[in-house]
Protein backbone atom coordinates (compact mmCIF):
# COMPACT_ATOMS: atom_id res chain seq x y z
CA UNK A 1 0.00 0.00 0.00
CA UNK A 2 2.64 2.66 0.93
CA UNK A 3 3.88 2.14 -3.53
CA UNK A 4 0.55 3.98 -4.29
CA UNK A 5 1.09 7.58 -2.22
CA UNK A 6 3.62 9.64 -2.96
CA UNK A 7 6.94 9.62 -1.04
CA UNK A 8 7.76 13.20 -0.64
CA UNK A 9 6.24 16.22 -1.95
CA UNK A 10 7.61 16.60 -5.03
CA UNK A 11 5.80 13.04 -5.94
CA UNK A 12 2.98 14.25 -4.37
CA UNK A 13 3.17 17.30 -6.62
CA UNK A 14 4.15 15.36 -10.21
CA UNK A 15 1.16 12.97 -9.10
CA UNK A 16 -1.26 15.92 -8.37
CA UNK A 17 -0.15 17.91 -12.42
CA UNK A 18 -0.68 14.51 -13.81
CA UNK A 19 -4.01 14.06 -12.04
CA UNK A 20 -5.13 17.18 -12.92
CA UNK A 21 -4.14 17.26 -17.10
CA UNK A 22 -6.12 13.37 -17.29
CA UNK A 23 -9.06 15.06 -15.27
CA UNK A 24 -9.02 17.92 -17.88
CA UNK A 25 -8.59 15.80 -21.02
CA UNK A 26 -11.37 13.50 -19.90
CA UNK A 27 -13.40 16.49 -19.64
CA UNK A 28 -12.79 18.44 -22.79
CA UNK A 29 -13.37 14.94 -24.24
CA UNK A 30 -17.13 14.79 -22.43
CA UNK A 31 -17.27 18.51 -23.62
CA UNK A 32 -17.49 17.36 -26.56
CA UNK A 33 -19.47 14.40 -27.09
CA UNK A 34 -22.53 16.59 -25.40
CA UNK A 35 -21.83 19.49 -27.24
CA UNK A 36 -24.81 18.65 -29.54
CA UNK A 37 -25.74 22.03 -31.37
CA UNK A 38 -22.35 21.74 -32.40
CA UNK A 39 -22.26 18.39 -33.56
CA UNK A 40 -25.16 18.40 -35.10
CA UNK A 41 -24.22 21.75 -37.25
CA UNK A 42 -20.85 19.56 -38.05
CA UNK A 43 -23.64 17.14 -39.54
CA UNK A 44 -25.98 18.97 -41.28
CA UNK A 45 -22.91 20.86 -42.76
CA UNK A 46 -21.37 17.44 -43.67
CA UNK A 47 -24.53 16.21 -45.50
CA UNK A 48 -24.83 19.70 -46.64
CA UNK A 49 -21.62 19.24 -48.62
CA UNK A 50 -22.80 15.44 -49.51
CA UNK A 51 -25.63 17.23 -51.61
CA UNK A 52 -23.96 20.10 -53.22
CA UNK A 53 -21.44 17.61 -54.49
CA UNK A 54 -24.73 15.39 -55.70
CA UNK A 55 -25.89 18.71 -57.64
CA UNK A 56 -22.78 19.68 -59.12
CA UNK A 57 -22.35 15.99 -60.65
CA UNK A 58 -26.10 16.15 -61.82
CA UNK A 59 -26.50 19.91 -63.00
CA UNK A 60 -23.74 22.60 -63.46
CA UNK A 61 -21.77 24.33 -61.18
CA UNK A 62 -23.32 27.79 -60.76
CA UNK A 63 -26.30 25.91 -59.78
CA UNK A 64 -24.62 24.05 -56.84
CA UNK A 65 -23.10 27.21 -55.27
CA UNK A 66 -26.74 28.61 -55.64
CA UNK A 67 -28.21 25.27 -53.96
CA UNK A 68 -25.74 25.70 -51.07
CA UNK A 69 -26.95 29.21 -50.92
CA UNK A 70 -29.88 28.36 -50.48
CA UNK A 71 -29.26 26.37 -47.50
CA UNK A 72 -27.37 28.28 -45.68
CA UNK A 73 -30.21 30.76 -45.71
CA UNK A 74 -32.27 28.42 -44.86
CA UNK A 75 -30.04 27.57 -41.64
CA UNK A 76 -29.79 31.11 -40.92
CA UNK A 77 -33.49 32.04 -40.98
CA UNK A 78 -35.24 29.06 -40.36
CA UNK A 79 -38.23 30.56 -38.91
CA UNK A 80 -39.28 32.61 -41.88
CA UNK A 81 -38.93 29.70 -44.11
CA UNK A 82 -41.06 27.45 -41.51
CA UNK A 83 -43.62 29.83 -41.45
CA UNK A 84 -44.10 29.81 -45.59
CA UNK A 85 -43.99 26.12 -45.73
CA UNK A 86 -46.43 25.54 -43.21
CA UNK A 87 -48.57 28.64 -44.68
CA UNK A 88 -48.66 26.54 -48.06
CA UNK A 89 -49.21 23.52 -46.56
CA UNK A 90 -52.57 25.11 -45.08
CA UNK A 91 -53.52 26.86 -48.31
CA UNK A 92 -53.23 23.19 -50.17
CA UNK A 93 -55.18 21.51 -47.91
CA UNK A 94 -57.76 23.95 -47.71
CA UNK A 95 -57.95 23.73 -52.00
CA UNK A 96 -57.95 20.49 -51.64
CA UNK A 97 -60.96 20.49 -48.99
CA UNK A 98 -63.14 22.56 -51.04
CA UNK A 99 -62.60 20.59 -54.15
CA UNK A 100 -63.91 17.23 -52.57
CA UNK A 101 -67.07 19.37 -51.23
């Protein structure tokens, strides 16, 4: 038992730096795994790329830049955009309503 505590100070001091840079490592690393917004924007920016690849192989590439501009507005205001799509989603189900009465 007397192997595992330090022997004099300076040991005690070594063992107390080393302690504390695992603790902090270990932490940044939990930091980071529930960092989600930030993850998740690593994602969505990875896929993001994935598809403006996709568009540039299908289409040209003015209209892949303009596709990725797109998104990022999207990601920037994404209330606005919300709002419209669930506006036209009420507007077609109200035409559609009223043509089946």
């Amino acid at each position: 038992m007397s192997g595992d505590f330090p022997k004099n100070a300076e040991e005690a001091r070594l063992d107390r730096d080393t302690t504390r840079e695992e603790l902090t490592e270990t932490l940044e690393a939990l930091g980071q795994k529930l960092d989600v917004k930030t993850r998740v924007s690593e994602s969505v920016d990875e896929k993001l790329d994935q598809a403006t690849a996709k568009v540039a192989g299908v289409t040209n590439e003015p209209t892949a830049v303009k596709f990725r501009q797109g998104a990022d507005a999207v990601r920037a205001n994404p209330l606005p955009v919300f709002a419209g799509v669930l506006g036209l989603v009420i507007l077609i189900r109200l035409i559609l309503r009223r043509r089946n009465s």
